[in-house]
N, C-alpha and C. Protein backbone atom coordinates (compact mmCIF):
# COMPACT_ATOMS: atom_id res chain seq x y z
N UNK A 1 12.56 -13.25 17.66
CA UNK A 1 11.38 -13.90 17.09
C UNK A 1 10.68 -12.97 16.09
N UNK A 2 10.80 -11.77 16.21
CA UNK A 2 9.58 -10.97 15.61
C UNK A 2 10.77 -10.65 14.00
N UNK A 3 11.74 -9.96 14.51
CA UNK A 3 12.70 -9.78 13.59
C UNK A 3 12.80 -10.83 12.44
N UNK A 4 12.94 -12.51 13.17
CA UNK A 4 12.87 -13.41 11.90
C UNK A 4 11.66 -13.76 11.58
N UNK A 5 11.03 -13.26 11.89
CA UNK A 5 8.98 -13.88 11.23
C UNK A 5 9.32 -12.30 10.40
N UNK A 6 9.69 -10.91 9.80
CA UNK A 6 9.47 -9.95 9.95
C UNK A 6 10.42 -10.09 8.68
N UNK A 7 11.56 -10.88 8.62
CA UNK A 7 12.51 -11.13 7.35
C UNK A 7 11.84 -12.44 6.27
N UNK A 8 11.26 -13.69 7.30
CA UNK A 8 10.99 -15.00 6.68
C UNK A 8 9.47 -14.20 5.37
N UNK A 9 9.20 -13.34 6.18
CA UNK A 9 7.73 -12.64 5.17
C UNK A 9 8.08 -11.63 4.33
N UNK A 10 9.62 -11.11 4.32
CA UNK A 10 10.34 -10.16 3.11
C UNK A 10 10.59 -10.99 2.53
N UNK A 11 11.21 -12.18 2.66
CA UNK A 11 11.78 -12.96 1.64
C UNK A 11 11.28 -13.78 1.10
N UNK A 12 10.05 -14.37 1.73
CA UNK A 12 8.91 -14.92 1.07
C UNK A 12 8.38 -13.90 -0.22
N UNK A 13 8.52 -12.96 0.07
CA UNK A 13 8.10 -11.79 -1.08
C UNK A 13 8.81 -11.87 -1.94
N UNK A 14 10.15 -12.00 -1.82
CA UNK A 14 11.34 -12.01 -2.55
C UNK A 14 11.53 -13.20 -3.56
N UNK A 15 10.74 -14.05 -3.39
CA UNK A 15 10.70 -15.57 -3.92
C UNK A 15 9.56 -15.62 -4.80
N UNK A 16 8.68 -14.71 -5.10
CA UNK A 16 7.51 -14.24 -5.63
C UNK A 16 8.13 -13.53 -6.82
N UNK A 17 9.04 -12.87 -6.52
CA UNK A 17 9.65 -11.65 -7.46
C UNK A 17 8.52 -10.92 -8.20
N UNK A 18 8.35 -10.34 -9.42
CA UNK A 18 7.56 -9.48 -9.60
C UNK A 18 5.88 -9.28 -9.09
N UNK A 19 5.67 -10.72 -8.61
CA UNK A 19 4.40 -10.82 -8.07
C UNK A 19 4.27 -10.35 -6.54
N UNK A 20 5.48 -10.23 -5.65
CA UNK A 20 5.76 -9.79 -4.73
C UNK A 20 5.49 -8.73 -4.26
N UNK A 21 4.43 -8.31 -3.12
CA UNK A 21 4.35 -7.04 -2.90
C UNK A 21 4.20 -6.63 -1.17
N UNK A 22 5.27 -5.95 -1.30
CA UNK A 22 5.36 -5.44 0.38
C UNK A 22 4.88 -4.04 1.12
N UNK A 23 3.72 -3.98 2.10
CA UNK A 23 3.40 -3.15 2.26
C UNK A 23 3.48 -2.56 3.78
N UNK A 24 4.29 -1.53 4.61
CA UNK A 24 4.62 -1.11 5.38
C UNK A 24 4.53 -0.19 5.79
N UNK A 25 4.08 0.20 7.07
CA UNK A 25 3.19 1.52 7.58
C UNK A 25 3.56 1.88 8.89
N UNK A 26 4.81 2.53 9.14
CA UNK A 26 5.55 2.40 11.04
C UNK A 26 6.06 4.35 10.75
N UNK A 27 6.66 3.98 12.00
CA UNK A 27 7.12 5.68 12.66
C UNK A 27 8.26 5.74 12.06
N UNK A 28 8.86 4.71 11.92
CA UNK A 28 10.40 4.96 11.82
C UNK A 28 11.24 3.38 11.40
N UNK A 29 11.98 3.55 10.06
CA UNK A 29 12.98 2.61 9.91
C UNK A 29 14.52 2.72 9.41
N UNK A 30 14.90 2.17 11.10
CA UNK A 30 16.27 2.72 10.95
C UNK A 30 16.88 1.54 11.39
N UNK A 31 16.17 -0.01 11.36
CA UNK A 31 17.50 -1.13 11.39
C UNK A 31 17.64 -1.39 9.69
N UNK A 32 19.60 -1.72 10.35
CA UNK A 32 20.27 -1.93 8.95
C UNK A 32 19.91 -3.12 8.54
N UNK A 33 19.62 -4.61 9.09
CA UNK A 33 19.24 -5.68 8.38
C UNK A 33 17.83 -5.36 7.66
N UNK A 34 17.20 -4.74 8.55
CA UNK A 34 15.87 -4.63 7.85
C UNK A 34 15.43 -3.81 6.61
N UNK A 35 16.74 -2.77 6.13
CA UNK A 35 16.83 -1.89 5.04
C UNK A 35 17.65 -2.88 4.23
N UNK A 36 18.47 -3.70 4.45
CA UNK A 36 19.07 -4.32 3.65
C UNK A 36 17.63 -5.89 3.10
N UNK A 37 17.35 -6.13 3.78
CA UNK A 37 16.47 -7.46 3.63
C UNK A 37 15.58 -6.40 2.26
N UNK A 38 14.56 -5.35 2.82
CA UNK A 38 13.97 -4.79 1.66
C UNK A 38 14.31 -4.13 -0.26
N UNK A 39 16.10 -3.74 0.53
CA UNK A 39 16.74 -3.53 -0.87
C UNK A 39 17.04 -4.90 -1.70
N UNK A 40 16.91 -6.45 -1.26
CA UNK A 40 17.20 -7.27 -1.54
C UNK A 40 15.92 -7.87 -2.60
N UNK A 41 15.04 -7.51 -1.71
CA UNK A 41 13.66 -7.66 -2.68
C UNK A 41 13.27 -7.19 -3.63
N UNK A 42 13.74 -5.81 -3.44
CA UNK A 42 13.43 -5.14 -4.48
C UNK A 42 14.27 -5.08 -5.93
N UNK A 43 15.57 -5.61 -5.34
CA UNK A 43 16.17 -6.31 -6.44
C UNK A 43 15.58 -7.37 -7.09
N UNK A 44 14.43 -7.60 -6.96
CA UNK A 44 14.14 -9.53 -7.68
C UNK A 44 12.69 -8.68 -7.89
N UNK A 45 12.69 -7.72 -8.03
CA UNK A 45 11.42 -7.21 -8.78
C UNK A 45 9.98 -6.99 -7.71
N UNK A 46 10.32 -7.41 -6.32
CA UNK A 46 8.93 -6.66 -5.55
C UNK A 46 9.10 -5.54 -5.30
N UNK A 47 7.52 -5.18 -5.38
CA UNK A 47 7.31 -3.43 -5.36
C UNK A 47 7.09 -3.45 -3.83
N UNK A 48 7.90 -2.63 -3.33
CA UNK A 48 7.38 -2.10 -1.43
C UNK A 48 7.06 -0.91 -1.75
N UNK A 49 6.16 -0.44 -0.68
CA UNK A 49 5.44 0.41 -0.23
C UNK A 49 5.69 0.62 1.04
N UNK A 50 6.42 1.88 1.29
CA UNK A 50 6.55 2.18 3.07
C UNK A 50 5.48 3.56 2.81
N UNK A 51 5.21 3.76 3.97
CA UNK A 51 4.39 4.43 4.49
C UNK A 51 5.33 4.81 5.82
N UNK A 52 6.41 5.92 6.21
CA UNK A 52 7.29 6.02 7.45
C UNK A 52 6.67 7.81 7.77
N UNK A 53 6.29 8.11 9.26
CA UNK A 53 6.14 9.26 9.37
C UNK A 53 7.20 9.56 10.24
N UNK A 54 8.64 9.28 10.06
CA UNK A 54 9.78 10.00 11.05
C UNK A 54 10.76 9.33 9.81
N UNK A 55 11.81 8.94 11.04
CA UNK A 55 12.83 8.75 10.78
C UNK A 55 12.92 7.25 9.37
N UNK A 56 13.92 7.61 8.66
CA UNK A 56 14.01 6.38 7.42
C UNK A 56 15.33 6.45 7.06
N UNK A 57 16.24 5.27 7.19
CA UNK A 57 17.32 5.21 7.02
C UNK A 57 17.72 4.26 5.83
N UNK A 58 16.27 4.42 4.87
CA UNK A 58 16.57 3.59 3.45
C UNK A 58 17.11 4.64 2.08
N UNK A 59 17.33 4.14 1.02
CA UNK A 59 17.31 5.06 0.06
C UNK A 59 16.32 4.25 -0.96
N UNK A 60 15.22 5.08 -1.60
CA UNK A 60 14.25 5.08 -2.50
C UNK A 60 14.56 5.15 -3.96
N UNK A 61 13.96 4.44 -4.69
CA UNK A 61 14.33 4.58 -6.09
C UNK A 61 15.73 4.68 -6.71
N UNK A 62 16.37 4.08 -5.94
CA UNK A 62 17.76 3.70 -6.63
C UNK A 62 18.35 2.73 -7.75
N UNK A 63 18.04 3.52 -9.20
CA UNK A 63 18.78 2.03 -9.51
C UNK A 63 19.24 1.07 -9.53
N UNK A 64 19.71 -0.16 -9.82
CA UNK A 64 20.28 -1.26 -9.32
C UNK A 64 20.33 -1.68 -7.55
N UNK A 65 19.43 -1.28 -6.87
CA UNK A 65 19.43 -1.02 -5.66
C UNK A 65 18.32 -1.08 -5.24
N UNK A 66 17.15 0.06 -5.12
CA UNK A 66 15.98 0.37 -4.76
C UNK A 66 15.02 0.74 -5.56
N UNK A 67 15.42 0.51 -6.98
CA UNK A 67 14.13 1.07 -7.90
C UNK A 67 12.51 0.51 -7.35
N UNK A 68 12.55 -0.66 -6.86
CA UNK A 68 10.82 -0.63 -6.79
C UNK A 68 10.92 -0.72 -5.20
N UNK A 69 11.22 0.60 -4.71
CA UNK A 69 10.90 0.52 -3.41
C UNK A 69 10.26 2.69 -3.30
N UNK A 70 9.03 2.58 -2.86
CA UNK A 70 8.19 3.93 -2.91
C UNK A 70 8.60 4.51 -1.02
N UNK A 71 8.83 5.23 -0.51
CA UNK A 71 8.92 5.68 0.37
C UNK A 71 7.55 7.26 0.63
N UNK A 72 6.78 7.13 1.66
CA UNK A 72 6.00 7.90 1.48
C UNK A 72 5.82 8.44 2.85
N UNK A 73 5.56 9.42 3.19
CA UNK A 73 5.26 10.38 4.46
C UNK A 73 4.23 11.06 4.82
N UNK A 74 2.93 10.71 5.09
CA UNK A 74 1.49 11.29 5.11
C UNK A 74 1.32 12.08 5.94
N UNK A 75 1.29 13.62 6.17
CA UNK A 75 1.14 14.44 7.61
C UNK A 75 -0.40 14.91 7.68
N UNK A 76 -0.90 14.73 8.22
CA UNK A 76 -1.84 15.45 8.69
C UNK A 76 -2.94 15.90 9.66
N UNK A 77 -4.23 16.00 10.05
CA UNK A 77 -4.49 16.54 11.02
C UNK A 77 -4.43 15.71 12.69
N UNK A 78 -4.45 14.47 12.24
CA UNK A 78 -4.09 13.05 13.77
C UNK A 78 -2.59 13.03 13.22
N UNK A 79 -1.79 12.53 14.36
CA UNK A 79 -0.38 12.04 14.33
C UNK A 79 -0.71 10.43 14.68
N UNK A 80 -0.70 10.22 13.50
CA UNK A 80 -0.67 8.50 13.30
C UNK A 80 0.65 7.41 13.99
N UNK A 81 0.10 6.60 15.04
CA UNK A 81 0.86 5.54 15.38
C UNK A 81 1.29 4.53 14.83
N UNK A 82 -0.12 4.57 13.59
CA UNK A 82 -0.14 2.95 13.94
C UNK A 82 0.89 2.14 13.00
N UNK A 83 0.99 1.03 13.25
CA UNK A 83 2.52 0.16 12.59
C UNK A 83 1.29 -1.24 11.84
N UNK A 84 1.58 -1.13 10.62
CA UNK A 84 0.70 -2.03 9.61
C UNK A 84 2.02 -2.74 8.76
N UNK A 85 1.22 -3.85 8.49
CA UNK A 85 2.11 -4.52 7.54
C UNK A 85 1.26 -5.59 6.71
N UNK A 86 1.67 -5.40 5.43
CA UNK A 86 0.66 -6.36 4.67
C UNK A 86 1.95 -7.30 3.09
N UNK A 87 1.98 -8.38 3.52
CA UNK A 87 2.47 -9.02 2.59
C UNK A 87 1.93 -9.75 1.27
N UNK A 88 1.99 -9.43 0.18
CA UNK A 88 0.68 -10.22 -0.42
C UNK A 88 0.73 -11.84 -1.04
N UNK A 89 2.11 -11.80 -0.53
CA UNK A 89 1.34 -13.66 -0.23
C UNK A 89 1.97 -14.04 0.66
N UNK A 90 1.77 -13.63 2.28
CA UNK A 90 2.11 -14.44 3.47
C UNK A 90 1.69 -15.11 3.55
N UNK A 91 0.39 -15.99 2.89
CA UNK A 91 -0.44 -17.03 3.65
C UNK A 91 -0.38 -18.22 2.39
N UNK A 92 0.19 -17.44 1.10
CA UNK A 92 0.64 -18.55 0.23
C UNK A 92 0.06 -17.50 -1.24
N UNK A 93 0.57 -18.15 -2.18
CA UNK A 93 0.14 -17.28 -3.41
C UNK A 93 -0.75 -16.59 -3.44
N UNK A 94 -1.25 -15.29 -3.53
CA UNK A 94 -2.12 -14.64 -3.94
C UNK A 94 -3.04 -14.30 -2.62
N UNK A 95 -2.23 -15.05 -1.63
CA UNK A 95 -2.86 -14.64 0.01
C UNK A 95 -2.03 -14.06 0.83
N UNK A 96 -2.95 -12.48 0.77
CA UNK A 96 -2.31 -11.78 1.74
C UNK A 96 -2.32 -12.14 3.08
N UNK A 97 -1.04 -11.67 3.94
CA UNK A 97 -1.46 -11.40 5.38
C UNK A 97 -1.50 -10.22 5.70
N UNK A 98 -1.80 -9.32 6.88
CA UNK A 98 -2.38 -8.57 7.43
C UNK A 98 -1.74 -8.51 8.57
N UNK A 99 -0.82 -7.82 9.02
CA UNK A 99 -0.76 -7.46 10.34
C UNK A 99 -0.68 -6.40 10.81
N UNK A 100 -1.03 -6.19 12.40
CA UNK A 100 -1.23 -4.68 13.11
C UNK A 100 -0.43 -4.89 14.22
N UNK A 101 0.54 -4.29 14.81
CA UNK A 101 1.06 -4.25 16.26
C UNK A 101 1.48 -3.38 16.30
N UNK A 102 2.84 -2.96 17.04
CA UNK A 102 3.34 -1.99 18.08
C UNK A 102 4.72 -1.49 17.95
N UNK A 103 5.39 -2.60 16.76
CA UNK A 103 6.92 -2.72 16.51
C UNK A 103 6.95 -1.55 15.04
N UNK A 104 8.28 -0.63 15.57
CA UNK A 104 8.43 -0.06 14.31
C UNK A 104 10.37 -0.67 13.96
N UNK A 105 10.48 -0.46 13.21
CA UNK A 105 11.76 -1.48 12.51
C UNK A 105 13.02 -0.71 12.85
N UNK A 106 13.09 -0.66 14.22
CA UNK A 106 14.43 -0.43 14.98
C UNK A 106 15.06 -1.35 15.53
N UNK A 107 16.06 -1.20 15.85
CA UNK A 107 16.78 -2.22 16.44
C UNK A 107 16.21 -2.34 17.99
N UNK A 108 16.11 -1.15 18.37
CA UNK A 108 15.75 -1.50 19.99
C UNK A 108 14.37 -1.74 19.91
N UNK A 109 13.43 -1.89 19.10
CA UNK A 109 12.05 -2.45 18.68
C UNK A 109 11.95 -3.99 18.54
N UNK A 110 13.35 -4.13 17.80
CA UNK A 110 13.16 -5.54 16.97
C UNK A 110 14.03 -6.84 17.85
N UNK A 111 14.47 -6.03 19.20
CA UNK A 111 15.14 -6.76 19.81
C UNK A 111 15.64 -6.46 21.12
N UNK A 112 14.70 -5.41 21.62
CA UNK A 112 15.30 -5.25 23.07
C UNK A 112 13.97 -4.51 24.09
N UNK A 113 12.94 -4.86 23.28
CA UNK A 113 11.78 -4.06 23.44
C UNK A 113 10.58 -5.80 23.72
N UNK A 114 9.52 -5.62 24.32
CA UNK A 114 7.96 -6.59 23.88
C UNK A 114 7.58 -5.59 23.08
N UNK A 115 7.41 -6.54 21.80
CA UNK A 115 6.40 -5.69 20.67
C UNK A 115 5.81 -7.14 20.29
N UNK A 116 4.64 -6.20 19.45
CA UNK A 116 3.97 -7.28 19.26
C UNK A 116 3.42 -7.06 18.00
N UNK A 117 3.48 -7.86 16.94
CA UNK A 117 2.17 -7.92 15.56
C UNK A 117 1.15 -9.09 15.77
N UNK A 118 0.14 -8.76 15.08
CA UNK A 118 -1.18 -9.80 15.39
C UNK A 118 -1.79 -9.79 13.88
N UNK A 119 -2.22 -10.86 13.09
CA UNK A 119 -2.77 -10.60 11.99
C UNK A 119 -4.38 -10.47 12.09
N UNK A 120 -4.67 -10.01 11.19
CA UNK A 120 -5.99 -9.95 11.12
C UNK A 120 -6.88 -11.02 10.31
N UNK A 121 -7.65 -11.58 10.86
CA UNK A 121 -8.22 -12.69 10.21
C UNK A 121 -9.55 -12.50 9.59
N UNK A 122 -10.19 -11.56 9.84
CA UNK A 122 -11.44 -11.06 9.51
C UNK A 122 -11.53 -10.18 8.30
N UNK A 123 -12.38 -10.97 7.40
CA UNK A 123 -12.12 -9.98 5.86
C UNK A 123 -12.50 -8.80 5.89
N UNK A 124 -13.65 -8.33 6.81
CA UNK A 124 -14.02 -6.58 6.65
C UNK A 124 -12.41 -6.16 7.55
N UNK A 125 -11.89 -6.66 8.15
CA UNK A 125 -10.90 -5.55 9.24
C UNK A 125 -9.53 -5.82 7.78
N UNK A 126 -9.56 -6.83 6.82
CA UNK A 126 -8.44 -6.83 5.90
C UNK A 126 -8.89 -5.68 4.91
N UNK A 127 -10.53 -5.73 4.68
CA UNK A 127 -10.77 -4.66 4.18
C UNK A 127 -10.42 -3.50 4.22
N UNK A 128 -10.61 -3.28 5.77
CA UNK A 128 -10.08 -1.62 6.49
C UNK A 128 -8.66 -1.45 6.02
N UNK A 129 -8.60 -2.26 6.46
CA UNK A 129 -6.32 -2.15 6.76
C UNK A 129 -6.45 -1.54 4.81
N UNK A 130 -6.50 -2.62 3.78
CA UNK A 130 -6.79 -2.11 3.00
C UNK A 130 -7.14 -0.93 1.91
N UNK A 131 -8.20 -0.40 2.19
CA UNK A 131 -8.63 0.49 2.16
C UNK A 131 -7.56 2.07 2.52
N UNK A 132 -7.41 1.77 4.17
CA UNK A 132 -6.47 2.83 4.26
C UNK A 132 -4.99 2.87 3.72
N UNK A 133 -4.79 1.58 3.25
CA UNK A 133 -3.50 1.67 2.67
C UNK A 133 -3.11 2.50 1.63
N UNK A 134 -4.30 1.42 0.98
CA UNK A 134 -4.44 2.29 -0.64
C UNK A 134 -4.89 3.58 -0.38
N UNK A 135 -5.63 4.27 0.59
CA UNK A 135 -5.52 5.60 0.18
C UNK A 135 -4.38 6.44 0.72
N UNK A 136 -3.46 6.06 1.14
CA UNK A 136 -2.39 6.81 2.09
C UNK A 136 -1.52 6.42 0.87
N UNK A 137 -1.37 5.53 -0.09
CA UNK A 137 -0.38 5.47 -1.16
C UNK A 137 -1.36 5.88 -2.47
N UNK A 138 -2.22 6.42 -2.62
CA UNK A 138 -2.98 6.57 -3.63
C UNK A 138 -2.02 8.13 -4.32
N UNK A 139 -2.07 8.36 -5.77
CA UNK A 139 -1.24 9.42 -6.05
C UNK A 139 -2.22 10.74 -5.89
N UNK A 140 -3.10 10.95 -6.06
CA UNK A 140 -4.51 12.39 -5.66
C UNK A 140 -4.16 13.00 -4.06
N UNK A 141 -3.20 12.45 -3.33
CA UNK A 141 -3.16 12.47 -1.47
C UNK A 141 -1.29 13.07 -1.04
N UNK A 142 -2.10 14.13 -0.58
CA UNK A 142 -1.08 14.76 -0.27
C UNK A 142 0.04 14.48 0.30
N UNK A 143 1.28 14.47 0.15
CA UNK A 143 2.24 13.86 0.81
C UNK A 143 3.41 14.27 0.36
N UNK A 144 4.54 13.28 1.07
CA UNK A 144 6.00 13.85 0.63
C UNK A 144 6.63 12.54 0.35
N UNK A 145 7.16 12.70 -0.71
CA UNK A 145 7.94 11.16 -1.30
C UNK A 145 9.40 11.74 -0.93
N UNK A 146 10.58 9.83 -1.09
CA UNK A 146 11.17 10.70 -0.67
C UNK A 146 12.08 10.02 -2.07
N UNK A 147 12.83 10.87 -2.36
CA UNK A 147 13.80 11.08 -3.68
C UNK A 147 14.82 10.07 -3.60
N UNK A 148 15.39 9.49 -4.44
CA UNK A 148 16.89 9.38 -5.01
C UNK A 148 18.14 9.59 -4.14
N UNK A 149 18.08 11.02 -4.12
CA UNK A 149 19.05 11.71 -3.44
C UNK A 149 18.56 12.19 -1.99
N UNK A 150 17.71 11.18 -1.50
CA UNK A 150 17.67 11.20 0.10
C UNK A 150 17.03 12.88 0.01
N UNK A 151 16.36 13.47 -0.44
CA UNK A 151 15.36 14.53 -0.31
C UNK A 151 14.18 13.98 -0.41
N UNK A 152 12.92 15.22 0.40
CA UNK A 152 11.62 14.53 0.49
C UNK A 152 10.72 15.77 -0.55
N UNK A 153 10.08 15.61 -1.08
CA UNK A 153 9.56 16.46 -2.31
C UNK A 153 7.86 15.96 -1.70
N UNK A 154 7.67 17.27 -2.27
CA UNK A 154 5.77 17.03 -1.97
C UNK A 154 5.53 16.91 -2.98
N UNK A 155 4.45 15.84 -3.18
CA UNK A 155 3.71 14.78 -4.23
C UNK A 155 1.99 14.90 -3.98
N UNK A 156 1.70 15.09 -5.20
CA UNK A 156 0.16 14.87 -4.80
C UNK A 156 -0.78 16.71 -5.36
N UNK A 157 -1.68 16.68 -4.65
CA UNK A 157 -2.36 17.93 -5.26
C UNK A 157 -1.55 19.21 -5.09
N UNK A 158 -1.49 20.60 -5.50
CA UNK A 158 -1.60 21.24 -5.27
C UNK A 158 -1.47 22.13 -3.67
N UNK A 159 -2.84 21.81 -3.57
CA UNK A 159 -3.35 22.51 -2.20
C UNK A 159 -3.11 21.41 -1.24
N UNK A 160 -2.15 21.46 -0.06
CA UNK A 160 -1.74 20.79 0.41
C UNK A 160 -2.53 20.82 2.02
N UNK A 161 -3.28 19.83 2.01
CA UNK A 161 -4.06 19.58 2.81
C UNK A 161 -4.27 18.08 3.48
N UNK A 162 -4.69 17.89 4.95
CA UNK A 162 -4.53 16.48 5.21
C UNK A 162 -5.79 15.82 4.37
N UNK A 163 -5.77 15.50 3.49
CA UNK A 163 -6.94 14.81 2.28
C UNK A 163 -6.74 13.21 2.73
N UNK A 164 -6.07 12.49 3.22
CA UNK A 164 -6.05 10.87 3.31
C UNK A 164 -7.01 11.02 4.72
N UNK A 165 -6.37 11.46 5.49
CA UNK A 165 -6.84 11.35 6.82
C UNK A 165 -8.65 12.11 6.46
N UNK A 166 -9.11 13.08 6.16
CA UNK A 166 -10.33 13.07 5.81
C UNK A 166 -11.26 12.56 4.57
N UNK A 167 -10.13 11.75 3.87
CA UNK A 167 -11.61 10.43 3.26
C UNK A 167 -11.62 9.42 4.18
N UNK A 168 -10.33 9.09 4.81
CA UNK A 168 -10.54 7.84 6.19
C UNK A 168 -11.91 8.08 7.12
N UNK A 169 -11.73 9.71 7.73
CA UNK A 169 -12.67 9.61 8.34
C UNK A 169 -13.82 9.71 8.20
N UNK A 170 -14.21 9.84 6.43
CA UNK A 170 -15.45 9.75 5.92
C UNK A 170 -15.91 8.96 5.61
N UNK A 171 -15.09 7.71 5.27
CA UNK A 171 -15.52 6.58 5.05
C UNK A 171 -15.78 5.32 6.18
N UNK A 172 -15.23 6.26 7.34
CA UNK A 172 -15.19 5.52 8.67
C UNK A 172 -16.71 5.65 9.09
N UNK A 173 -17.03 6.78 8.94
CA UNK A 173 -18.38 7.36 9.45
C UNK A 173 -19.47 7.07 8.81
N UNK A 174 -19.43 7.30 7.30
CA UNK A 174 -20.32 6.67 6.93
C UNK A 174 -20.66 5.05 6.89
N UNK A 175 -19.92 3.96 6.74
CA UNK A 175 -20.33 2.88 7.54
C UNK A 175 -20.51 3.06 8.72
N UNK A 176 -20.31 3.83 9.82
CA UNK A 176 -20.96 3.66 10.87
C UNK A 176 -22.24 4.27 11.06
N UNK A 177 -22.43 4.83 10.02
CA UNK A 177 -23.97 5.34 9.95
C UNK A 177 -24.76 4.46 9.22
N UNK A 178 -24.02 3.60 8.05
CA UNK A 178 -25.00 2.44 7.52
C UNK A 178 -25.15 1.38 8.45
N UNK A 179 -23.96 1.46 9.42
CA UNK A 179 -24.54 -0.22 10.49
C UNK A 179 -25.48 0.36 11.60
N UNK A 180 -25.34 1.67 11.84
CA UNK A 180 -26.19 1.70 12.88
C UNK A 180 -27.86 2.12 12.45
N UNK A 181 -27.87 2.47 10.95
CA UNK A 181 -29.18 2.69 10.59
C UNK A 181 -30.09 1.19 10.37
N UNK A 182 -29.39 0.09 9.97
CA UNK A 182 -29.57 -1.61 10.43
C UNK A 182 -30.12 -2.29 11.81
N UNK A 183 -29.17 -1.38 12.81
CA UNK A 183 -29.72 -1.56 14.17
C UNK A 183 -31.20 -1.14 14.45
């Protein structure tokens, strides 16, 4: 079930073609349908965005293959769980969906495991999801892309520091200091 709701929303992307945009945020992707479903898209012109902090059994920026597919690796001071996914028109043209659960794109995840995604229906929590996306793929944020030739190269400033994870938590805090100064 999760596997084909998990392809029916790649390929919905895929039917969009350049307007298509896939955005993905897990520990690890190492099923082969599910690297193949994304190289398929990215053939018809959608741009993906992974966000993987382990294991990745895709290849990035491949000509005739993977050119609009970004592979990205964010390390820093929290060891991030969480598994995000944002399609930008699951809900129909120009409407994103939003989902958060538990499944990262393994086989024993996608089919031998309870996992679960849940979308988010609430525009400030699409906001959040949002928000941290774009700054975990933003180019100013330290990180490691990963190459062509299956190498991971550090991208981003200089001084290599966890910088995503501390504007998250600055921007976390300070709304929680504007809602609670309301109270």
């Amino acid at each position: 079930q999760l596997r084909s709701r998990l392809i029916e929303l790649i390929r919905n992307e895929g039917e969009m073609g350049e307007r298509g945009h896939v955005t993905i945020k897990v520990n690890s992707l190492a099923d082969t349908e599910m690297v193949h479903e994304l190289y398929a898209v990215s053939q018809k012109g959608v741009k993906v965005n992974l966000i993987i902090r382990g294991l990745c059994c895709l290849r990035a920026g491949v000509p005739g293959l993977s050119e609009n597919i970004r592979v990205r690796s964010v390390l820093g001071r929290y060891l991030e769980h969480s598994r995000v996914f944002r399609f930008a028109n699951g809900q129909g043209e120009n409407q994103p969906l939003h989902l958060i659960g538990s499944a990262d794109l393994m086989g024993r995840n996608l089919d031998k495991r309870v996992e679960v995604l849940t979308p988010l229906s609430h525009p400030r929590h699409q906001e959040w999801l949002d928000k941290t996306l774009n700054t975990l793929l933003a180019d100013d944020v330290p990180a490691f892309e990963l190459m062509r030739d299956d190498s991971w190269t550090r991208v981003g400033p200089v001084l290599f520091e966890p910088h995503s994870q501390r504007l998250l938590y600055e921007w976390a805090a300070h709304r929680q200091t504007r809602r609670n100064s309301r109270d």
